[in-house]
Protein backbone atom coordinates (compact mmCIF):
# COMPACT_ATOMS: atom_id res chain seq x y z
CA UNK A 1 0.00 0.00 0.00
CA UNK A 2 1.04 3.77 -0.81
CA UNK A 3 0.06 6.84 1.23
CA UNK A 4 -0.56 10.10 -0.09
CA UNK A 5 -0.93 13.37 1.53
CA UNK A 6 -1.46 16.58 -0.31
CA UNK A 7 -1.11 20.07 0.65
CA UNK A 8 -0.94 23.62 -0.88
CA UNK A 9 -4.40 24.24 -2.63
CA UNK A 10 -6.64 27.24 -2.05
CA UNK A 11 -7.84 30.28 -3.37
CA UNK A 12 -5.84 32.38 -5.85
CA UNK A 13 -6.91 35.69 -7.89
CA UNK A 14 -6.04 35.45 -11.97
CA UNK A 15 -2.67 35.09 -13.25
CA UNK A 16 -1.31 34.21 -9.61
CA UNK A 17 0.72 31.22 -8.31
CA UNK A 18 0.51 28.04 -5.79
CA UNK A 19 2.39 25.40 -5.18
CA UNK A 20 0.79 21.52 -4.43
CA UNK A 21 2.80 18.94 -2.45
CA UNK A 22 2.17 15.39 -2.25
CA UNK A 23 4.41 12.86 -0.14
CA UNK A 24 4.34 8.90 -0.62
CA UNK A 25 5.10 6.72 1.66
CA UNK A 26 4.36 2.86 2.52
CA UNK A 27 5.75 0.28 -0.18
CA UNK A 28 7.46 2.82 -2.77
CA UNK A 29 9.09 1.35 -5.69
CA UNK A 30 12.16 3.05 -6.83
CA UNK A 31 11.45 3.09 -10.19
CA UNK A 32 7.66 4.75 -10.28
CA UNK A 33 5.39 7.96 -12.11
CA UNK A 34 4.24 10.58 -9.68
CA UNK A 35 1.89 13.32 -10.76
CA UNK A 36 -1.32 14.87 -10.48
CA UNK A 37 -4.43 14.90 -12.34
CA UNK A 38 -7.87 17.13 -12.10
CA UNK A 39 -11.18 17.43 -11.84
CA UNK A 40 -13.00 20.81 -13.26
CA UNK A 41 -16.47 20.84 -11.85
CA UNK A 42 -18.75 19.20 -13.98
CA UNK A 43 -15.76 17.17 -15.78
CA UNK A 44 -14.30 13.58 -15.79
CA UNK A 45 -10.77 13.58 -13.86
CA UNK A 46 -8.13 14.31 -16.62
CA UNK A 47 -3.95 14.52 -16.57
CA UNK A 48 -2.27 17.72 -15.53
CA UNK A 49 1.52 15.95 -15.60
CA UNK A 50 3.53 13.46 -14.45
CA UNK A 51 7.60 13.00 -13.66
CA UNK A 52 8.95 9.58 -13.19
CA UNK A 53 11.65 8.92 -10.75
CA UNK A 54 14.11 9.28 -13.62
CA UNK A 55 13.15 12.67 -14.26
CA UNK A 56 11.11 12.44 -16.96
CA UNK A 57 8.01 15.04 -17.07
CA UNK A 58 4.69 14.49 -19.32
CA UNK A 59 1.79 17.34 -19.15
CA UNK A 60 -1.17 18.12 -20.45
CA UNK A 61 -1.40 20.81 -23.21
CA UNK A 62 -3.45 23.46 -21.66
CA UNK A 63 -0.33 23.56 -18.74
CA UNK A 64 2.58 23.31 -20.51
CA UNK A 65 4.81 26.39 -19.85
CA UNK A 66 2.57 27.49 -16.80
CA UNK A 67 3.15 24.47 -14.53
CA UNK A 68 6.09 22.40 -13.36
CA UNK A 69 5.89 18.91 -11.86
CA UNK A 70 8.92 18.40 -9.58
CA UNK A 71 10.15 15.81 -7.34
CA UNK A 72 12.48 14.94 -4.12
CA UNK A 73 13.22 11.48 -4.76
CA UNK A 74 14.57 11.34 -0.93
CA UNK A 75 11.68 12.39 -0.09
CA UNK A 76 9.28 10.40 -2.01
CA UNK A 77 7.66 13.94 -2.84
CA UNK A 78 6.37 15.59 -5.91
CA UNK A 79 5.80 19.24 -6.42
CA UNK A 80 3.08 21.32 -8.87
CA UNK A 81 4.18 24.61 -9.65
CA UNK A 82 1.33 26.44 -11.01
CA UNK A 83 1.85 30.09 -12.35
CA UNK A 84 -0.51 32.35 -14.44
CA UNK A 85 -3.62 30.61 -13.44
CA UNK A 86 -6.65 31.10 -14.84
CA UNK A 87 -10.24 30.16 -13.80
CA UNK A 88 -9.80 26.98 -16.20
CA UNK A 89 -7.34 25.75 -13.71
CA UNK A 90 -10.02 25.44 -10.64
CA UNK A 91 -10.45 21.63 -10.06
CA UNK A 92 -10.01 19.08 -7.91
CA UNK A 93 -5.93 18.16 -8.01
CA UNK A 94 -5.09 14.69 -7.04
CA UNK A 95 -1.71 13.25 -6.46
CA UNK A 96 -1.30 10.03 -8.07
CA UNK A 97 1.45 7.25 -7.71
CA UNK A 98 2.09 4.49 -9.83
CA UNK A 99 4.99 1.55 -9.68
CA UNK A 100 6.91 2.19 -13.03
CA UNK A 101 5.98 -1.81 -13.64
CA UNK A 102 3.03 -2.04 -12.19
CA UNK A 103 -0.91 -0.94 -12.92
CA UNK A 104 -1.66 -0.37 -9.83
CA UNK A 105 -2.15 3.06 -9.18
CA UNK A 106 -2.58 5.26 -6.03
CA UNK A 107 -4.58 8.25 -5.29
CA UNK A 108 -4.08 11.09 -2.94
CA UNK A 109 -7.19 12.53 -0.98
CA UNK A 110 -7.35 16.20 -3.20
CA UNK A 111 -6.70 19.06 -3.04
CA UNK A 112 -9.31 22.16 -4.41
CA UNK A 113 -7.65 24.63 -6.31
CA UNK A 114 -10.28 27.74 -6.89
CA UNK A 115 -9.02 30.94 -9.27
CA UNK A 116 -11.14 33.38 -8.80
CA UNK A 117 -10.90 37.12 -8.50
């Protein structure tokens, strides 16, 4: 089993910035894709981006060159920087956690993000 605890959402005016956290712990793999995905009210939970232990980062269009999904592999933590948000951005984030072999997959509690002036 994995554990994931979030932190850092909230409420943000237009074109500001926040930063989500999410730390695993309980039977990590060392080879695995942390990451977070959303949930826009009224919408089906969709990918916002990804980083594998390696380093490598995956994100949805609508984010790329606004957000940055980092990670502390010491710390079995991963890190959404989220700049110039826009009232698109207000969802639900989740952390998620995946073995890099495995299809099991993990889910953290959420976290709301609301942009709104």
């Amino acid at each position: 089993q994995v554990q994931l605890v979030e932190s850092g959402g909230g409420l943000v005016q237009p074109g500001g910035s926040l930063r989500l956290s999410c730390a695993a712990s309980g039977s990590i793999f060392s080879a695995n894709i942390m990451g977070w995905y959303g949930q826009a009210p009224g919408k089906t939970r969709e990918l916002v981006a990804t980083v594998t232990s390696g380093g490598s980062t995956n994100y949805a269009d609508s984010v790329k060159g606004r957000f940055t999904n980092s990670r502390n592999n010491a710390k079995n933590t991963v890190y959404l920087q989220m700049n110039s948000l826009n009232a698109e951005d207000t969802a639900v984030y989740s952390c998620y956690y995946r073995g890099s072999f495995s299809r099991v997959v993990f889910w953290g509690q959420g976290t709301q993000v609301t942009v709104s002036s």
